[in-house]
PDB file of N, CA and C in Angstrom:
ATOM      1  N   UNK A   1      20.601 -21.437  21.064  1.00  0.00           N
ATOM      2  CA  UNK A   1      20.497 -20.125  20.440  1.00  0.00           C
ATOM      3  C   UNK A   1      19.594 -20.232  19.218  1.00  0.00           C
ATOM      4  N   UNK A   2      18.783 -19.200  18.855  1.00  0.00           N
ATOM      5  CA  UNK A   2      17.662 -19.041  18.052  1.00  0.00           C
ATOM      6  C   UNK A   2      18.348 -18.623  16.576  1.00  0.00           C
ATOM      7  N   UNK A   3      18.244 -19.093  15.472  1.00  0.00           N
ATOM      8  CA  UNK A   3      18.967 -19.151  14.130  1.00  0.00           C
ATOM      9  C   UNK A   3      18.000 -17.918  13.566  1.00  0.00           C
ATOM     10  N   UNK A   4      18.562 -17.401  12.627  1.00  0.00           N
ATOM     11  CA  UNK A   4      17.838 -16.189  11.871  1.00  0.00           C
ATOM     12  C   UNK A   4      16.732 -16.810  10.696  1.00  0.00           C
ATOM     13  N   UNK A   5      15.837 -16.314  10.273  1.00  0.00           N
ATOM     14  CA  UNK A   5      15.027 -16.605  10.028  1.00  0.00           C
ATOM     15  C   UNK A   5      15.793 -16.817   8.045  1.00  0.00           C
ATOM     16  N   UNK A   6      14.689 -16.621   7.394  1.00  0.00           N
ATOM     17  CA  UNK A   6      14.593 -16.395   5.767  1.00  0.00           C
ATOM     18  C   UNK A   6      15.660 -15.401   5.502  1.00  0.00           C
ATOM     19  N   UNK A   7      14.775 -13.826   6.307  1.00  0.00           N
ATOM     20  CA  UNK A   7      15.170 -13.135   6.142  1.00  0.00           C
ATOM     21  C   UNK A   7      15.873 -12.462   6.498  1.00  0.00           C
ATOM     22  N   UNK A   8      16.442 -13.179   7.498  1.00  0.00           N
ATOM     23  CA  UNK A   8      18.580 -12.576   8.027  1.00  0.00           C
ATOM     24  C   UNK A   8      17.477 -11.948   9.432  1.00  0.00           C
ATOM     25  N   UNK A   9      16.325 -12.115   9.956  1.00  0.00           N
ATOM     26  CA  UNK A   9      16.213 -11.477  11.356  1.00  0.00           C
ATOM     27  C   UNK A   9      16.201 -12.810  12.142  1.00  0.00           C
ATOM     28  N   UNK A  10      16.555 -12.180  13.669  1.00  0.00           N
ATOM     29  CA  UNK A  10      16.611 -12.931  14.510  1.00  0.00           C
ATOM     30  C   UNK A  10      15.622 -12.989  15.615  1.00  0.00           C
ATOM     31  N   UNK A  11      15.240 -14.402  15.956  1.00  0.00           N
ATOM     32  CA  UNK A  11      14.253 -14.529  16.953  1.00  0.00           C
ATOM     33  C   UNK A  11      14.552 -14.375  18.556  1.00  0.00           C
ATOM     34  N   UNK A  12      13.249 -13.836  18.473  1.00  0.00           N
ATOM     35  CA  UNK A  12      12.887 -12.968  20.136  1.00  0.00           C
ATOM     36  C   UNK A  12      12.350 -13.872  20.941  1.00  0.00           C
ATOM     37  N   UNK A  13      12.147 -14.449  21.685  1.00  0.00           N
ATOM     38  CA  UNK A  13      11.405 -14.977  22.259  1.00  0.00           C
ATOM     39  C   UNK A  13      10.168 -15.935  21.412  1.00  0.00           C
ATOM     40  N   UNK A  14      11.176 -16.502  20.614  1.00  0.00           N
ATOM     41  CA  UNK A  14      10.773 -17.849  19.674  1.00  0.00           C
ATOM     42  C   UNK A  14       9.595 -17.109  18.426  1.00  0.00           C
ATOM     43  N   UNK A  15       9.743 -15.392  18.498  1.00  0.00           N
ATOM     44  CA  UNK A  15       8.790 -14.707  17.278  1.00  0.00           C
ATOM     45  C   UNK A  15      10.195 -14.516  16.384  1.00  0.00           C
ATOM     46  N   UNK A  16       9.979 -14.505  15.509  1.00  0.00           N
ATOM     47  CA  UNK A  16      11.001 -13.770  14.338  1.00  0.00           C
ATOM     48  C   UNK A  16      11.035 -11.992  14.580  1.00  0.00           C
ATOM     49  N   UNK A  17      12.146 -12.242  15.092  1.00  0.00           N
ATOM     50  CA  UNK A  17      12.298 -10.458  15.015  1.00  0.00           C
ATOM     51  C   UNK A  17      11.312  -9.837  16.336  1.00  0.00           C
ATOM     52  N   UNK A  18      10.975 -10.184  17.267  1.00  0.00           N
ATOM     53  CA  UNK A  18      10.083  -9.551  18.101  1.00  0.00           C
ATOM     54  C   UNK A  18       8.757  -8.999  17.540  1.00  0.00           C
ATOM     55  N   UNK A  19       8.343 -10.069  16.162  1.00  0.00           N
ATOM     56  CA  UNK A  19       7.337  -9.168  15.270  1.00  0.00           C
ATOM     57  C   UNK A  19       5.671  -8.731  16.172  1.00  0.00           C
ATOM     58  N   UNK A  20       5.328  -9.491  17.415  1.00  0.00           N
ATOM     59  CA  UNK A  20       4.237  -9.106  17.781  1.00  0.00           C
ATOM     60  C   UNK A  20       4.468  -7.610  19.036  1.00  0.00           C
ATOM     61  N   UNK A  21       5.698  -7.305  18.891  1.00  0.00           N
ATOM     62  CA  UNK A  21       5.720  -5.732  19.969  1.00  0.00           C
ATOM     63  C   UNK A  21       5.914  -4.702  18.668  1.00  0.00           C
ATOM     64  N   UNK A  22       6.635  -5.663  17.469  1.00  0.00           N
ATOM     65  CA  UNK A  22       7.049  -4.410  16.806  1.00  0.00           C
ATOM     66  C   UNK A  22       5.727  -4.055  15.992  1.00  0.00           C
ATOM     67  N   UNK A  23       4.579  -5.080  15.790  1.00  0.00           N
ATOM     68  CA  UNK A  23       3.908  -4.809  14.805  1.00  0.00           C
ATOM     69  C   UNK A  23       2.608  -3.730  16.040  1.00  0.00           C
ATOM     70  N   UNK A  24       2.600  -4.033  17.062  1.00  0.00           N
ATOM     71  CA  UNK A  24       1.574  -3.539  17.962  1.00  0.00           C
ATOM     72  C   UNK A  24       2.192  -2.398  17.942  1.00  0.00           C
ATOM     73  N   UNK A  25       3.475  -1.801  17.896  1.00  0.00           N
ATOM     74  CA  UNK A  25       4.057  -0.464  18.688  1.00  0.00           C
ATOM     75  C   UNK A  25       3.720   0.783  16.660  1.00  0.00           C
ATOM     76  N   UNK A  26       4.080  -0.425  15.834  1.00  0.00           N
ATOM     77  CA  UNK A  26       4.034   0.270  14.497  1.00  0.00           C
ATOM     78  C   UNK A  26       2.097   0.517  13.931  1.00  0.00           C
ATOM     79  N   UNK A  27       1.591   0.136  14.700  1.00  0.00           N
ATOM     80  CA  UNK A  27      -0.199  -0.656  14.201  1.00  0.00           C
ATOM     81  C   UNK A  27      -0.476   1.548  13.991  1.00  0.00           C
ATOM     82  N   UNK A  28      -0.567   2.234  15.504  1.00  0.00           N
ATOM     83  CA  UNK A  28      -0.704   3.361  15.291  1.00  0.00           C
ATOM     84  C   UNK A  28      -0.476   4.404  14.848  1.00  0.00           C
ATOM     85  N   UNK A  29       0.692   4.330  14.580  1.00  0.00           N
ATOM     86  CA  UNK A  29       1.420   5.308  13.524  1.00  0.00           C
ATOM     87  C   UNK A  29       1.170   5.081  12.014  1.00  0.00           C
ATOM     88  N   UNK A  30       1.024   3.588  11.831  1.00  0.00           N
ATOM     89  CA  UNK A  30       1.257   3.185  10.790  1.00  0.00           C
ATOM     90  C   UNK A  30      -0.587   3.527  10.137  1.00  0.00           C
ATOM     91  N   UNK A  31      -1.599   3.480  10.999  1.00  0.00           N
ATOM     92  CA  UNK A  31      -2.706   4.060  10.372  1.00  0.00           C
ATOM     93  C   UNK A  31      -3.250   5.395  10.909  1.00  0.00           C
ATOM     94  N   UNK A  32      -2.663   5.945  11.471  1.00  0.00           N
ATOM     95  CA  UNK A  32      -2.508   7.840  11.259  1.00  0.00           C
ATOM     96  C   UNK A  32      -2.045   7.784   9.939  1.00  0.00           C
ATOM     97  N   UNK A  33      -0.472   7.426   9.357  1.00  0.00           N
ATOM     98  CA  UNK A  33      -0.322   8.178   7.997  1.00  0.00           C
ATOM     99  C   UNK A  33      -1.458   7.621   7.059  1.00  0.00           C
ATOM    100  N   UNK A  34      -2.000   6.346   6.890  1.00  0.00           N
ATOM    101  CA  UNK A  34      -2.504   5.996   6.281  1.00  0.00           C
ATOM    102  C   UNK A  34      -4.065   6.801   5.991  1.00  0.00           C
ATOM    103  N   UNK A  35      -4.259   7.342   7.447  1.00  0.00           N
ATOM    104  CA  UNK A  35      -5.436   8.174   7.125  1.00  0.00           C
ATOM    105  C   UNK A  35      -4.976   9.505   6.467  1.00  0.00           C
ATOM    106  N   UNK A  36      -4.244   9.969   6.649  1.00  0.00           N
ATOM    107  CA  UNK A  36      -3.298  11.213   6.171  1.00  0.00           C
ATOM    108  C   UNK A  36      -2.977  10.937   5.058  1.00  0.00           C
ATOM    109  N   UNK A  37      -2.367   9.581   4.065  1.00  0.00           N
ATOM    110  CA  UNK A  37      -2.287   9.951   2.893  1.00  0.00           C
ATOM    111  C   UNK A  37      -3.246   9.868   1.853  1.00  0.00           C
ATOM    112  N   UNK A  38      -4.326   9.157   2.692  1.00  0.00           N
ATOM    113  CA  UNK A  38      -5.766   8.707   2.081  1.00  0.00           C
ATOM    114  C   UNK A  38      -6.278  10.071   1.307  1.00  0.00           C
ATOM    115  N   UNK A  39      -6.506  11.079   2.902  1.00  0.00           N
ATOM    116  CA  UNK A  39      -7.396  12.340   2.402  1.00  0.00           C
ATOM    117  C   UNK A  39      -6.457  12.997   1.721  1.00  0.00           C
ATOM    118  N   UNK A  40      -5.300  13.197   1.701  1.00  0.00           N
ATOM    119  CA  UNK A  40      -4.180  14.069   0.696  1.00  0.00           C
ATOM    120  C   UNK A  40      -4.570  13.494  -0.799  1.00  0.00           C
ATOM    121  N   UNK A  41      -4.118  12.527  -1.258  1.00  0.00           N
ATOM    122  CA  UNK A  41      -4.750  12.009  -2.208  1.00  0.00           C
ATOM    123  C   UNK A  41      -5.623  12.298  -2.305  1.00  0.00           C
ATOM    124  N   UNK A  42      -6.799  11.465  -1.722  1.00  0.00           N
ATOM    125  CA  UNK A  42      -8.250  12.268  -2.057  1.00  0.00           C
ATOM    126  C   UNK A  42      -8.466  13.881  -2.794  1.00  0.00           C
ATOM    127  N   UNK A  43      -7.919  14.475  -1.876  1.00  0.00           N
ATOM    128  CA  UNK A  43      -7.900  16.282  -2.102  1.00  0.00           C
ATOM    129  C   UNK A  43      -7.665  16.438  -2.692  1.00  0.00           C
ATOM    130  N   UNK A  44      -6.205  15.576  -3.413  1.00  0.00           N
ATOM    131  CA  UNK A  44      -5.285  16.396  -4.515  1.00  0.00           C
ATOM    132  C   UNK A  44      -6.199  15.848  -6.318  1.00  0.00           C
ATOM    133  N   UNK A  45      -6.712  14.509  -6.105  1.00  0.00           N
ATOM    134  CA  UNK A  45      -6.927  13.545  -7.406  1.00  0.00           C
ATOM    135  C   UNK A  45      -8.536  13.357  -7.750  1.00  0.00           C
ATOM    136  N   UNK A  46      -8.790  13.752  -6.560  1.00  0.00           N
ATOM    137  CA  UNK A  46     -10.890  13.195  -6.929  1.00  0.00           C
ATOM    138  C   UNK A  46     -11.277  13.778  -8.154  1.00  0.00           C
ATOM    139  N   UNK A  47     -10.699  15.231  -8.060  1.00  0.00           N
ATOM    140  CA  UNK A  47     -11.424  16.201  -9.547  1.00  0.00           C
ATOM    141  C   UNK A  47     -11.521  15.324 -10.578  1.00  0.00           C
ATOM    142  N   UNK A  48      -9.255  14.887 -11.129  1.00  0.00           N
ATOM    143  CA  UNK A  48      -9.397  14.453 -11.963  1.00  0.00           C
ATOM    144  C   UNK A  48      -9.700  13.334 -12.142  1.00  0.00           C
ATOM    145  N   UNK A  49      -9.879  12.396 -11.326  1.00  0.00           N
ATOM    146  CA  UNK A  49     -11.020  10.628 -11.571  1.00  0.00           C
ATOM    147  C   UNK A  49     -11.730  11.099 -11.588  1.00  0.00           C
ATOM    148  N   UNK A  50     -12.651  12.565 -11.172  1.00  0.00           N
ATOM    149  CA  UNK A  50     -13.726  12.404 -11.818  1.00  0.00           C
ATOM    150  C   UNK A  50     -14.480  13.297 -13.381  1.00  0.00           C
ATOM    151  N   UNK A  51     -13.106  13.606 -14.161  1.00  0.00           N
ATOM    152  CA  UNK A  51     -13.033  13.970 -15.366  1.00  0.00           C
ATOM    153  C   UNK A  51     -13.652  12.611 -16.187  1.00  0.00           C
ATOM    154  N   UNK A  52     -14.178  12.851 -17.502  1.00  0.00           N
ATOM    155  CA  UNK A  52     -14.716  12.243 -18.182  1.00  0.00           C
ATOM    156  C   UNK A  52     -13.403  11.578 -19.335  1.00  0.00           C
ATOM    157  N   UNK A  53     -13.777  10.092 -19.604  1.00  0.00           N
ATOM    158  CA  UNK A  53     -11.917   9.660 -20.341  1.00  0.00           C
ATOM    159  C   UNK A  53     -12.108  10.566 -21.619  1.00  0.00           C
ATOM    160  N   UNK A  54     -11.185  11.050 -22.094  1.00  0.00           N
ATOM    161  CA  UNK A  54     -11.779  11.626 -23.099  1.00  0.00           C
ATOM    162  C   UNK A  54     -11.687  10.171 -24.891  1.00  0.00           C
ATOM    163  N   UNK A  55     -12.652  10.802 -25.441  1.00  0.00           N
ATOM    164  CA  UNK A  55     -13.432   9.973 -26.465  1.00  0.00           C
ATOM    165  C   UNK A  55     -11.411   9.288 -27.278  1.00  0.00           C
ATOM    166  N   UNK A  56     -10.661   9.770 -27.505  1.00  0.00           N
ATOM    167  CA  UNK A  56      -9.948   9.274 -28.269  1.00  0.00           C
ATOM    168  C   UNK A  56      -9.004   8.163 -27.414  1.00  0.00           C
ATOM    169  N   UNK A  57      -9.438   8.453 -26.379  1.00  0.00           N
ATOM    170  CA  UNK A  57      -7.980   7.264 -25.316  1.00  0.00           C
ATOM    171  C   UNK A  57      -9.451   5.922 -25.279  1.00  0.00           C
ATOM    172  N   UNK A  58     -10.525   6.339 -25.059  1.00  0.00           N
ATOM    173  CA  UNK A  58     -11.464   4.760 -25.189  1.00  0.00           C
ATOM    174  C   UNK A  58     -11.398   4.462 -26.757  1.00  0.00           C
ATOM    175  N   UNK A  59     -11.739   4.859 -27.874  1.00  0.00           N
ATOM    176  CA  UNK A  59     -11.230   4.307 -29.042  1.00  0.00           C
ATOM    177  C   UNK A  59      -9.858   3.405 -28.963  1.00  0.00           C
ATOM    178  N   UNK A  60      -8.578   3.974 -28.583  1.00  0.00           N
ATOM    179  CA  UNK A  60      -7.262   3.344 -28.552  1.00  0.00           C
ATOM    180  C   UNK A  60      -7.632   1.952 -27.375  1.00  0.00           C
ATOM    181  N   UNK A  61      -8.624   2.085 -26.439  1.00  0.00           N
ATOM    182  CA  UNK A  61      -8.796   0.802 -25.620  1.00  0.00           C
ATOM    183  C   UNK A  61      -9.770   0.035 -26.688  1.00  0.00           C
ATOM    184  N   UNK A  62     -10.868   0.424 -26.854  1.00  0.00           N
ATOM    185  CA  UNK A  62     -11.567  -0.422 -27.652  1.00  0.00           C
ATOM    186  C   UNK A  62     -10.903  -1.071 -29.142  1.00  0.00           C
ATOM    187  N   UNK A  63      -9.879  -0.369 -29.755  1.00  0.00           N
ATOM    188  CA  UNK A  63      -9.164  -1.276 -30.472  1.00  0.00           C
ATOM    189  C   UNK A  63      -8.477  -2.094 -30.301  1.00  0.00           C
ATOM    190  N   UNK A  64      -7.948  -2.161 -28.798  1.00  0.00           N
ATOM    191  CA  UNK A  64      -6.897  -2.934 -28.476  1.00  0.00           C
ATOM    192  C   UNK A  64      -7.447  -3.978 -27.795  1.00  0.00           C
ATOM    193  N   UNK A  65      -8.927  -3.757 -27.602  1.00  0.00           N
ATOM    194  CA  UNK A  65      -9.673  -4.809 -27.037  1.00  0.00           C
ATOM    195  C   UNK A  65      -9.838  -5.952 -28.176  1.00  0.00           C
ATOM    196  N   UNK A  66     -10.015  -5.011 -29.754  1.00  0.00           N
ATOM    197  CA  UNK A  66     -10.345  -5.921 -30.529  1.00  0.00           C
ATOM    198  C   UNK A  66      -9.744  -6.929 -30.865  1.00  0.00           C
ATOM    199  N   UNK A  67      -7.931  -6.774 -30.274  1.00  0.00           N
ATOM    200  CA  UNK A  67      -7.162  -7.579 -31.216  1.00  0.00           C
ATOM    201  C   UNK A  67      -7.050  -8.782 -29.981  1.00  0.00           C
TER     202      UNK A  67
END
């Protein structure tokens, strides 16, 4: 009988956890959301990354660079 791994899972057919069906069955779903939370983000944040820092928050970095 196959002993549990590190992390308390148990081996499948000498993989830990059946990880090469589970990672193939998770691969597509798992980069749909990833494209989905990409452009959400994108949509929601580009404006403000692309706001200018304003002048008093780079002073507070450049002093803190100094020390």
């Amino acid at each position: 009988m196959d002993q549990p791994d590190k992390e308390g899972k148990g081996k499948v057919n000498g993989r830990v956890g059946g990880a090469r069906s589970r990672a193939a069955k998770k691969a597509v779903p798992d980069a749909a959301f990833d494209i989905w939370l990409r452009r959400g983000l994108h949509q929601m944040f580009d404006d403000v990354a692309r706001e200018p820092i304003p002048p008093e928050l780079l002073q507070l970095i450049e002093r803190d660079r100094g020390k």
